[in-house]
C-alpha atoms as a PDB file:
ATOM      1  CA  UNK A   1       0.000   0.000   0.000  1.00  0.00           C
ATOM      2  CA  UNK A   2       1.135   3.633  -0.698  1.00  0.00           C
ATOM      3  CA  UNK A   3       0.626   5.446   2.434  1.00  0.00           C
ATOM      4  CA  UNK A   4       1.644   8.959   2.816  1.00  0.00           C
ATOM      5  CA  UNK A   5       3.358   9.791   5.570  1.00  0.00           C
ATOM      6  CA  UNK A   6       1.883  10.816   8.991  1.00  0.00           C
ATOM      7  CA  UNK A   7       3.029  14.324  10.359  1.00  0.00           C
ATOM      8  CA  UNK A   8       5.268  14.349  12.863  1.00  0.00           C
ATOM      9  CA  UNK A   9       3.278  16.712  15.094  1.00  0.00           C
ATOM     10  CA  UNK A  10       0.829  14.084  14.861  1.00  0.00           C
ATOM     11  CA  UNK A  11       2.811  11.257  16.386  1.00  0.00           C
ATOM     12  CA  UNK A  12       3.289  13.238  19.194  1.00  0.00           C
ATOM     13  CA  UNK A  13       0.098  14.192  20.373  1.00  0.00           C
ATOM     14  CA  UNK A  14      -2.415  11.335  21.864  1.00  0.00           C
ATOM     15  CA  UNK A  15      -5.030  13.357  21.237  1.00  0.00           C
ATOM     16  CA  UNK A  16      -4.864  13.309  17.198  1.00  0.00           C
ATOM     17  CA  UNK A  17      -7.135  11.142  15.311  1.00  0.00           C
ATOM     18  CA  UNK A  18      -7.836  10.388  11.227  1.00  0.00           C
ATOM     19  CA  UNK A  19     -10.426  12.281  10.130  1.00  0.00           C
ATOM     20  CA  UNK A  20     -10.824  10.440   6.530  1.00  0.00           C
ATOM     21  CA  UNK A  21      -8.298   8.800   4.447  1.00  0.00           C
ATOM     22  CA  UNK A  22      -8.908   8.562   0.383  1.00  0.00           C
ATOM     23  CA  UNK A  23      -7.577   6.781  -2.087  1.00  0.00           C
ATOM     24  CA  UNK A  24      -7.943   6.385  -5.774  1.00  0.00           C
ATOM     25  CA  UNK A  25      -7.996   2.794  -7.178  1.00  0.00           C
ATOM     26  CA  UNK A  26      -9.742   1.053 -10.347  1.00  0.00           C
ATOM     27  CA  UNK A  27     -10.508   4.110 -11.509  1.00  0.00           C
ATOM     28  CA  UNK A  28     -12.702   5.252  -8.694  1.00  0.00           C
ATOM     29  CA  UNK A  29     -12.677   7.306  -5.325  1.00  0.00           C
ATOM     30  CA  UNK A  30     -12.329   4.938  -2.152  1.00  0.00           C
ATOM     31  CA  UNK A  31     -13.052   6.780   1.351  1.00  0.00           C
ATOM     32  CA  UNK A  32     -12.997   5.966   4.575  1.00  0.00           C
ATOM     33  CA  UNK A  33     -14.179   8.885   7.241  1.00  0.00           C
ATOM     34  CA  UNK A  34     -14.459   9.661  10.977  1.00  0.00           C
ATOM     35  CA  UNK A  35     -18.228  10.949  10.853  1.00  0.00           C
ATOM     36  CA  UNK A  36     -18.697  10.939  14.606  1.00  0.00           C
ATOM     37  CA  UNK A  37     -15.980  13.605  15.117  1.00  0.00           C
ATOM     38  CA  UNK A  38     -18.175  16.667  14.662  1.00  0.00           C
ATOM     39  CA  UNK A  39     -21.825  17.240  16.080  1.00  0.00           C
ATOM     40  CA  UNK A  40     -22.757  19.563  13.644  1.00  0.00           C
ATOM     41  CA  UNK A  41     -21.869  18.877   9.585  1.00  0.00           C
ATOM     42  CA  UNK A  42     -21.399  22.035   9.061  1.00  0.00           C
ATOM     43  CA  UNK A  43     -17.875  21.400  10.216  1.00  0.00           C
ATOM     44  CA  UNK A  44     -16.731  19.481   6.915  1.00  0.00           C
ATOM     45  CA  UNK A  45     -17.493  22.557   5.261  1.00  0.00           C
ATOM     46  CA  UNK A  46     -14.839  24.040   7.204  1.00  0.00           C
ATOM     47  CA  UNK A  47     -12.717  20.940   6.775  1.00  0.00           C
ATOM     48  CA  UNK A  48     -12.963  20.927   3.537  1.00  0.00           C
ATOM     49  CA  UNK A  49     -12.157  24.493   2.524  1.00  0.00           C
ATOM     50  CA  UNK A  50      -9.287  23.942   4.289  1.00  0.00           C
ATOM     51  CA  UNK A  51      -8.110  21.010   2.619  1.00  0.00           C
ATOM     52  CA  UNK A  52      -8.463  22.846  -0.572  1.00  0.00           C
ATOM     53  CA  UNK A  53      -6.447  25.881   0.825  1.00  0.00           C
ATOM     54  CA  UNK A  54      -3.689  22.990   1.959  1.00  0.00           C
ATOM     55  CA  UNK A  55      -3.729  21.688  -1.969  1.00  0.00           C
ATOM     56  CA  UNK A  56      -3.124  25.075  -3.111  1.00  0.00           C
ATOM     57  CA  UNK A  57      -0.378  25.686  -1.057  1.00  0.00           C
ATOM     58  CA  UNK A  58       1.163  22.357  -2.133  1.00  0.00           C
ATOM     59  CA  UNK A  59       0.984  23.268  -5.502  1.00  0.00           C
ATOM     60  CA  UNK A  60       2.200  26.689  -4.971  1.00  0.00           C
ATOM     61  CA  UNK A  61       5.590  25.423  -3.256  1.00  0.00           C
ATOM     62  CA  UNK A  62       5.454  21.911  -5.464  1.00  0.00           C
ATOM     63  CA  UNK A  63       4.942  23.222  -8.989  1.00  0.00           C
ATOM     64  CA  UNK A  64       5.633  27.465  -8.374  1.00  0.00           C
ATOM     65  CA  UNK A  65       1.732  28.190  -9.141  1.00  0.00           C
ATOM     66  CA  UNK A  66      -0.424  30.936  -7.765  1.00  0.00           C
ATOM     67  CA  UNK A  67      -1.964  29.526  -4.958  1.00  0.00           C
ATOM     68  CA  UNK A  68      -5.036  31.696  -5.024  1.00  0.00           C
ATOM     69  CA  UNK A  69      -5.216  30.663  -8.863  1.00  0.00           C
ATOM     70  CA  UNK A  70      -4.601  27.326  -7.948  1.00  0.00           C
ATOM     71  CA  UNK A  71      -7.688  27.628  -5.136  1.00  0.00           C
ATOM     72  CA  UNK A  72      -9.970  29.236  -7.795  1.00  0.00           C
ATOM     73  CA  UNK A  73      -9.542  26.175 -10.477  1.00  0.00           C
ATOM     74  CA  UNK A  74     -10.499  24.060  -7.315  1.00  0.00           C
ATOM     75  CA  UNK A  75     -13.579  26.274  -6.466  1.00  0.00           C
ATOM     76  CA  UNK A  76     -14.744  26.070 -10.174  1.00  0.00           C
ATOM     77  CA  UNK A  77     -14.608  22.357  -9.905  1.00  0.00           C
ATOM     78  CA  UNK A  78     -16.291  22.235  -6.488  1.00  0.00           C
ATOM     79  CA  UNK A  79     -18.976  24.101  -8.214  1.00  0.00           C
ATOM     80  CA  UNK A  80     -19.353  22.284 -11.441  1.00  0.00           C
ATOM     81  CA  UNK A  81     -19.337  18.777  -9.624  1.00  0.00           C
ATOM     82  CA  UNK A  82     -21.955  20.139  -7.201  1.00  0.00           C
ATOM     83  CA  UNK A  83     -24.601  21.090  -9.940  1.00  0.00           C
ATOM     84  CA  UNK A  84     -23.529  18.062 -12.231  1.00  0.00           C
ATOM     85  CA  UNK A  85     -21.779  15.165 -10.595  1.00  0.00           C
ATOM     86  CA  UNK A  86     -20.057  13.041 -12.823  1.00  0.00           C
ATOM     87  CA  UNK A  87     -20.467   9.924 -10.387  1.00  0.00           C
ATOM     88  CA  UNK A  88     -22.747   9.030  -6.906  1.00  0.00           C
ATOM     89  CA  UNK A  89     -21.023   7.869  -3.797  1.00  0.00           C
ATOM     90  CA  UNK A  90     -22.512   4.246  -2.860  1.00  0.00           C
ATOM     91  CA  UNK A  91     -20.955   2.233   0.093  1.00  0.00           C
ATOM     92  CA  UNK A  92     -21.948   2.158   4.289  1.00  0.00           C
ATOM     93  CA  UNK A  93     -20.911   2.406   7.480  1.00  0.00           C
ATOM     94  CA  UNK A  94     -19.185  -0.613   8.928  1.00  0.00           C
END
């Protein structure tokens, strides 16, 4: 398996915990996620705008792009995937 690497400031502190892992394989999205974490959903909003802010700083430092360009072509996706998905998550909770 191709794990990435955990942080190191993760290690460290007993109180960390996964929120979700991903993975692509087969040609599809795999995911595994902590729902029980937050009380209220609206917190994977903020999750995930920050996950796209992280992506656009990796690609700013990784490939010398404009991070807030980089965070706008992500927005535009986010938006056209919204009001057409190209594929519906299936699976359950185990």
């Amino acid at each position: 398996m191709k794990e990435l690497p955990v942080p190191s400031v993760v290690q460290s502190d007993p109180s960390a915990r996964e929120v979700a892992r991903v993975w692509v394989g087969g040609g599809q999205q795999h995911v595994t996620l902590a729902t029980g974490l937050w009380q209220d959903p609206a917190a994977w909003g903020v999750f995930l705008v920050d996950l796209a802010k992280h992506v656009a700083n990796a690609y700013a430092q990784g490939q010398d792009r404009d991070a807030s360009e980089v965070l706008g072509r992500i927005r535009e996706a986010l938006e056209a995937e919204w009001h057409a998905p190209t594929d519906s998550p299936t699976g359950h909770i185990t």
